[in-house]
Each structure stands twice: as structure tokens, then as C-alpha cells.
Protein backbone atom coordinates (compact mmCIF):
# COMPACT_ATOMS: atom_id res chain seq x y z
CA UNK A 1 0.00 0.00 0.00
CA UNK A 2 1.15 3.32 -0.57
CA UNK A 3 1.20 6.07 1.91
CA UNK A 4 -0.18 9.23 1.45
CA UNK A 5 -2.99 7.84 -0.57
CA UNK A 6 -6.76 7.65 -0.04
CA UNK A 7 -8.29 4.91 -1.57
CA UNK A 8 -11.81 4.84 -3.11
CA UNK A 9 -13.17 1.91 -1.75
CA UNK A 10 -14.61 0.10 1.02
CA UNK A 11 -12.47 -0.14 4.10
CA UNK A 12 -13.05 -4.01 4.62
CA UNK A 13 -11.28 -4.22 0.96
CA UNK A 14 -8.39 -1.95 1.68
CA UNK A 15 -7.49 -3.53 5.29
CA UNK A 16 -7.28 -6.85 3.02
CA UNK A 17 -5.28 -5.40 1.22
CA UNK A 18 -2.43 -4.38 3.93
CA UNK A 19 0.74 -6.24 4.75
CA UNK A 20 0.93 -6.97 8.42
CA UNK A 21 2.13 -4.28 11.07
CA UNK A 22 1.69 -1.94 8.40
CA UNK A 23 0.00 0.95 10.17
CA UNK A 24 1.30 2.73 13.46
CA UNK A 25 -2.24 4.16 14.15
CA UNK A 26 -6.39 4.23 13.36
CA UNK A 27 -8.11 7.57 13.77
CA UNK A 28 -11.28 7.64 12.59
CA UNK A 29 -15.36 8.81 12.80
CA UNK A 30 -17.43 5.79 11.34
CA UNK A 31 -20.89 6.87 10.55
CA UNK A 32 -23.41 6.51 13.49
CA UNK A 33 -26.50 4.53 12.35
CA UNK A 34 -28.45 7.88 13.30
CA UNK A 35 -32.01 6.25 12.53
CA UNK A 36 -34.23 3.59 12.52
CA UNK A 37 -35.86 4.93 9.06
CA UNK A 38 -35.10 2.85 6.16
CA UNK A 39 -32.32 4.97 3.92
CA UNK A 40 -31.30 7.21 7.47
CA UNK A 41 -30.16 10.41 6.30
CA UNK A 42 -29.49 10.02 3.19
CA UNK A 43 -32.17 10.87 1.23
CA UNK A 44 -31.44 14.74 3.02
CA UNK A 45 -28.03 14.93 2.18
CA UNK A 46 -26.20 13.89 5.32
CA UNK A 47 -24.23 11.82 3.44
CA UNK A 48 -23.67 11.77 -0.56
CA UNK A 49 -23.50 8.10 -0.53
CA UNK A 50 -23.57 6.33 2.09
CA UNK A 51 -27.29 5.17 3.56
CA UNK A 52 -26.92 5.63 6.98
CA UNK A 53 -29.21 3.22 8.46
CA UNK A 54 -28.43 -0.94 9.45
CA UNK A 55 -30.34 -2.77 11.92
CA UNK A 56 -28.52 -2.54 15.44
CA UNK A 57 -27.02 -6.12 14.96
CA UNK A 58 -25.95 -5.59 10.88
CA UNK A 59 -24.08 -1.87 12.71
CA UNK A 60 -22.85 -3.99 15.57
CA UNK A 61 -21.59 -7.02 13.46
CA UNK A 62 -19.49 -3.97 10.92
CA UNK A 63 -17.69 -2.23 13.27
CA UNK A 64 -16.41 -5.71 14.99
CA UNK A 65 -15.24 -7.17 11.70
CA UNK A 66 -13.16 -3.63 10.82
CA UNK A 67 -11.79 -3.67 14.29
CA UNK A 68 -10.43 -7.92 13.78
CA UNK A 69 -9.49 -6.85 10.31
CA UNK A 70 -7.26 -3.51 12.24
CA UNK A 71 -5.79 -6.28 14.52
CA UNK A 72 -4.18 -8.20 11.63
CA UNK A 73 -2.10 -5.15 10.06
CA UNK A 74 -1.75 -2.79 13.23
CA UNK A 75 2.05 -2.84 14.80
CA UNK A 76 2.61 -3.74 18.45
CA UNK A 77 1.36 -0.89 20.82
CA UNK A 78 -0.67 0.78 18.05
CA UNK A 79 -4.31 2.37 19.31
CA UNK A 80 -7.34 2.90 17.38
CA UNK A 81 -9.06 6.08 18.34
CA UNK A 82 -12.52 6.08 17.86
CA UNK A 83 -15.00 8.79 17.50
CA UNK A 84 -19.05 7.70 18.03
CA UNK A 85 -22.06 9.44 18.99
CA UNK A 86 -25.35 8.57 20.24
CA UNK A 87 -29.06 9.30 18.40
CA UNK A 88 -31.78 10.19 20.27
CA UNK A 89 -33.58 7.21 18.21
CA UNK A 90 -31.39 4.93 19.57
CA UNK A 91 -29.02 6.58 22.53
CA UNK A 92 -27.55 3.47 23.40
CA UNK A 93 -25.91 1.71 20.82
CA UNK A 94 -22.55 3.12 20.61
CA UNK A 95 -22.18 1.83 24.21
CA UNK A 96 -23.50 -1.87 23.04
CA UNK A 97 -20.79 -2.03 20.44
CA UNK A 98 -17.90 -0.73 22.40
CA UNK A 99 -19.02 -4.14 24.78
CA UNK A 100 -19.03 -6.16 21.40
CA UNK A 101 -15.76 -4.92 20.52
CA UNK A 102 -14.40 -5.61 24.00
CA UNK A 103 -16.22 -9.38 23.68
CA UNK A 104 -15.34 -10.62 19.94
CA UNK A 105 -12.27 -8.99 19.43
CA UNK A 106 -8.59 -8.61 20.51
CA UNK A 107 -8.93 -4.59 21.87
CA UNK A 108 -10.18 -3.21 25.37
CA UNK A 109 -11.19 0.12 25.72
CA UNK A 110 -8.13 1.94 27.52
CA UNK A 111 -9.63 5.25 27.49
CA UNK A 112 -12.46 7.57 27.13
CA UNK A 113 -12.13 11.28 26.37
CA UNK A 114 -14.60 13.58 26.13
CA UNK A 115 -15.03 16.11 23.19
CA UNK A 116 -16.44 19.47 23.68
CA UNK A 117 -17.55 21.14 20.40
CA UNK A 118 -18.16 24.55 19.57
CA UNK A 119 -22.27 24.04 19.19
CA UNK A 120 -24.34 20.88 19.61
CA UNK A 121 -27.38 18.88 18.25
CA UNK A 122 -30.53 18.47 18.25
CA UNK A 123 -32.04 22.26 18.47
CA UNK A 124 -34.23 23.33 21.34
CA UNK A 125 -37.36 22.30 19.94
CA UNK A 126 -37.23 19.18 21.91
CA UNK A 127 -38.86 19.22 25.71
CA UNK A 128 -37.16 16.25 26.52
CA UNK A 129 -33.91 16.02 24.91
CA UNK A 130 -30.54 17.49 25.73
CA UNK A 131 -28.79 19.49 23.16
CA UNK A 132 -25.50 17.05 22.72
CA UNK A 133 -22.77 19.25 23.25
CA UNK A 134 -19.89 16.51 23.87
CA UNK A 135 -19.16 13.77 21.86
CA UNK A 136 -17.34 10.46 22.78
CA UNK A 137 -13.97 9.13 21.72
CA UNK A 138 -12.93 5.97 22.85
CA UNK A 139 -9.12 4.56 22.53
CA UNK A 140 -8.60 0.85 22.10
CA UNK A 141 -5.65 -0.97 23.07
CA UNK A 142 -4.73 -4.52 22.16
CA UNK A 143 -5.42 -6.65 25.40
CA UNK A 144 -2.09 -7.96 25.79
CA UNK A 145 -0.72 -4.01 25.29
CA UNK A 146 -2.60 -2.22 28.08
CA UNK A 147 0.31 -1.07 29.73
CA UNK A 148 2.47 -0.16 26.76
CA UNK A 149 0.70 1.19 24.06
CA UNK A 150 2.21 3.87 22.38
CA UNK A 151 1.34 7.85 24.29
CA UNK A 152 4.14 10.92 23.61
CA UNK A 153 3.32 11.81 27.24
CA UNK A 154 6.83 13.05 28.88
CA UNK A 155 8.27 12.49 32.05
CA UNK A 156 8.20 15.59 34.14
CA UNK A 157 9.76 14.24 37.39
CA UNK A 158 11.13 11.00 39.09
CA UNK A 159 10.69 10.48 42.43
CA UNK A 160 14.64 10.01 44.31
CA UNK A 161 13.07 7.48 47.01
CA UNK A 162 11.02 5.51 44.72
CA UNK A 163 11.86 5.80 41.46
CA UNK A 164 8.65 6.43 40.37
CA UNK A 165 7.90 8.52 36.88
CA UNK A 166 5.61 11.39 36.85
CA UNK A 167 4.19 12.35 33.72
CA UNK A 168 2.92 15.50 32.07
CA UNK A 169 -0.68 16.27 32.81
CA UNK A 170 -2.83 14.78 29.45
CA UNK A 171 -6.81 15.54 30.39
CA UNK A 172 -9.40 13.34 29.03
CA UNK A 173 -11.23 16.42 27.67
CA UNK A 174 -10.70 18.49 23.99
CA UNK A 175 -12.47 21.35 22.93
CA UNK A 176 -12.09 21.68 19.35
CA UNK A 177 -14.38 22.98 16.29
CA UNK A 178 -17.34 21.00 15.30
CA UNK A 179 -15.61 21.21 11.40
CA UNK A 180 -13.77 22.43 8.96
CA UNK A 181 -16.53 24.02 7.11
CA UNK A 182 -19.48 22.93 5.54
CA UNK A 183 -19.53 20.14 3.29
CA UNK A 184 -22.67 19.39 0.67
CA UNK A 185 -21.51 15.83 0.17
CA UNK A 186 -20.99 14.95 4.03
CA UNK A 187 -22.46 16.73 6.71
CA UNK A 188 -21.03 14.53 10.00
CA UNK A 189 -17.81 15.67 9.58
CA UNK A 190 -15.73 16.63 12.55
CA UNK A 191 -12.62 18.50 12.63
CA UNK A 192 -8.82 18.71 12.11
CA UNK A 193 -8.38 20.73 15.22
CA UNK A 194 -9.97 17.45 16.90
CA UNK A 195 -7.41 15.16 14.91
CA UNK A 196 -4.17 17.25 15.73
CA UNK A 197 -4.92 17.08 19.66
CA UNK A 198 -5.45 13.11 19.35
CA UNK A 199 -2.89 13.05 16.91
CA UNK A 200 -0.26 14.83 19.29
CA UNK A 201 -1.51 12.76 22.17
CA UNK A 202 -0.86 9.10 20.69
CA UNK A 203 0.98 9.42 17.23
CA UNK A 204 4.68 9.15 17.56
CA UNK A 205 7.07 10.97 15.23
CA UNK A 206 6.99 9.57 11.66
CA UNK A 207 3.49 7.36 12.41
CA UNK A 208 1.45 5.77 9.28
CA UNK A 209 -2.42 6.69 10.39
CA UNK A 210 -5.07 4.87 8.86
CA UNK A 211 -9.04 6.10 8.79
CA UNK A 212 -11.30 3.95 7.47
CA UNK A 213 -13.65 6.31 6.99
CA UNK A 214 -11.78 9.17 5.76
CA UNK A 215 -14.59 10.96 4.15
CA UNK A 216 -13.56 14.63 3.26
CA UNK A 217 -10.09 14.11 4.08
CA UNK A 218 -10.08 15.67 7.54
CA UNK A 219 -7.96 13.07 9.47
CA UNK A 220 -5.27 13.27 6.22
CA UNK A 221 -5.11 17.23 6.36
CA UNK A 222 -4.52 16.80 10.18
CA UNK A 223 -1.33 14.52 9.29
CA UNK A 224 -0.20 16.57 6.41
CA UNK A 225 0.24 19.77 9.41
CA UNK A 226 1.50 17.51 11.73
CA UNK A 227 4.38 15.92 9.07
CA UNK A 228 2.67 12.73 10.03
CA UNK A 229 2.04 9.74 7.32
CA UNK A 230 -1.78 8.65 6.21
CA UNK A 231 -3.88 6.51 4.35
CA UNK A 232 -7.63 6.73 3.92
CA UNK A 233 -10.41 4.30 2.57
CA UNK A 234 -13.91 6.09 1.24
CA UNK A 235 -16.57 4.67 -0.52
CA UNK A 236 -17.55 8.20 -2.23
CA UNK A 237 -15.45 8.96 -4.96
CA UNK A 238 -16.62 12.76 -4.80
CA UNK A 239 -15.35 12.93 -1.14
CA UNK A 240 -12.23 11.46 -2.32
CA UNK A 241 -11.81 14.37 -4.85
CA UNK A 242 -12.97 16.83 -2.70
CA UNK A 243 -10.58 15.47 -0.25
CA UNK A 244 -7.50 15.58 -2.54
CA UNK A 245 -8.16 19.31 -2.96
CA UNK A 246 -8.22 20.18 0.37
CA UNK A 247 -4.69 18.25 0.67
CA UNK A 248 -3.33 20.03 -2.64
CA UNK A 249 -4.74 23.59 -1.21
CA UNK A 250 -2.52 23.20 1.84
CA UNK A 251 -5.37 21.96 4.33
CA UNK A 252 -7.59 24.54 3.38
CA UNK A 253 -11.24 23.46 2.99
């Protein structure tokens, strides 16, 4: 596979396609199964191609397959970070498949941080319903690496009785934009201000990050400012053009 590159294509094809220990690091924002109605949001533009709507087991069943098809071409200590929201249709499935994922495959869930964005969903014409202002992102390790996956945390003192490292202070809480802008062929986009505070929390120097559902390119224009490697998989070949001029226009949406 070549780096740099975002392939048009379904993920499940690309991650085939990999040679083993080939990528340092998974950032990504899968879609969210948003709705129970047949052809989800599709049919008003949330996304240009994609029909955001499975039945909770068909959702469930997709996102454990990617994550046993990440295991086989991940290196040692990689992390997958991984961005999912709640629906008011259907508020708890994200935390059903983060159980699944900890059941059928070979990741635990190592941490949880919290996004704050700029504005949140749904509008105040709800009684009942909280305006979702923070957003999930959960980090998986490999249960055999949950004590030395890869972080760029630095030691900031060692104790002289003990021995004992101190680290610096990493919170479990970003506030970054919502986006980079609008986007007419994929409106659940989030941000590269997002991706370079993950990015500078878990990517080491020189790191190969893979998104699976790379969309408008967001996760690739985040590498590109942080010198950092990439490779993408989306099904929409206009995102994938859209995304390549974002990347030739310096990151600029």
C-alpha cells in the first residue's frame, strides 16, 4: 500500500489489502447509524452516498469485523481512536458495540475522552432532549498491550526514594471545532483541530495513520500539518476528490 494515498473503496477491501504491522495508528469517525428509518439520512443529504441506516445487529456485526481486520495489520502498541455518537432514536448503541468490541475482538477500551464542540445537536425544539454538546472518543488498546501502548506523554519528574515517573498532565477532555466548514456531500464531519490534539496525544514521530472512513479528508489534512504519514479508505469517490483538494490547497477546505 502506498502512503499518502486515499483509496476509493470500502475499508473491509483496503485492510485486506495491507501487509501486516503496516500501520502505526487508526483515527477515525465511522458513521453513526443515526435512525431507525429505512435509507437514514441520506435521502437529506447527510451523506452523498452512504445510507446511513443498518439494523442494530448488521451496525454492531461492521464495526467488529473492521476492528479484527485492524488487529491483523496494526504494529505492536498501536491504538485505534474512535469517534461515536449517540441518536436520540437509539441513545444506546454506541455503548452496546464498544461491549461487542471488547467481547469478539482482541482490543479493550483503555480510554475515554470527552469532546467538547463549539455548538451541539438536536435544536431546542425538543422538551425532553438534551442538546448534545460533547461527543465520545474511545481509545482501544490490544489486550495484551494495556500497559504499553504507544502515548508521547513526557516524564516531568522522578521520584529520588522511589523511582517512580511522573508524567505530564494529558486531560481526558478536547475542545475543538465542530468542522472544517461545511460540506454538501458529508455533513457529520468533525474537525482537524480534533485530529491534531489526538494526533499529538498518541501518534509518535513519523506514524502511518489509517481512517477507514476518511470521508472529506479531515484526518489526512490533520497529518499533512503535523508531518505525520496517512492513508484513507472512502466509498464516495466525490469525497475522495474533494478530499485531494483540500490536501493540494494546503489543508484549506
Amino acid at each position: 500500500m502506498e502512503i499518502n494515498q486515499i483509496y476509493n473503496e470500502d475499508c473491509i477491501l483496503t485492510l485486506d489489502r495491507f501487509d501486516k504491522n503496516s500501520i502505526d495508528i487508526v483515527l477515525t469517525s465511522p458513521p453513526y447509524n443515526m435512525t431507525k428509518r429505512k435509507g437514514g439520512y441520506a435521502d437529506t443529504g447527510r451523506y452523498d452516498v452512504y445510507q446511513d441506516w443498518k439494523t442494530e445487529e448488521e451496525y454492531i456485526n461492521w464495526m467488529v469485523s473492521i476492528f479484527n481486520k485492524i488487529d491483523n495489520v496494526l504494529k505492536k502498541d498501536g491504538v485505534i481512536i474512535f469517534n461515536i455518537n449517540y441518536s436520540i432514536e437509539n441513545p444506546i448503541l454506541p455503548y452496546k458495540v464498544i461491549c461487542e468490541i471488547d467481547k469478539m475482538t482482541n482490543f479493550s477500551l483503555v480510554d475515554t475522552i470527552i469532546w467538547k464542540k463549539k455548538n451541539g445537536i438536536p435544536f431546542p425544539a425538543n422538551k425532553r432532549r438534551l442538546s448534545r454538546l460533547f461527543e465520545n472518543i474511545f481509545v482501544f488498546a490490544r489486550k495484551n498491550e494495556t500497559n504499553t501502548f504507544n502515548t508521547n506523554r513526557q516524564v516531568k519528574s522522578i521520584s529520588e526514594k522511589t523511582g517512580q515517573k511522573y508524567y505530564e498532565v494529558k486531560y481526558n477532555h478536547i475542545e475543538a471545532a465542530n468542522n472544517d466548514g461545511k460540506c454538501t456531500l458529508n455533513q457529520a464531519t468533525f474537525s482537524s483541530d480534533l485530529c491534531k490534539q489526538l494526533l499529538d496525544i498518541y501518534a509518535l514521530p513519523n506514524s502511518i495513520v489509517y481512517d477507514p472512513f476518511m470521508g472529506t479528508g479531515t484526518t489526512a489534512v490533520a497529518c499533512k500539518m503535523m508531518k505525520l504519514n496517512y492513508i484513507g479508505s472512502e466509498i464516495s469517490s466525490e469525497q475522495c476528490k474533494y478530499a485531494l483538494n483540500r490536501l493540494s490547497s494546503n489543508g484549506n477546505c
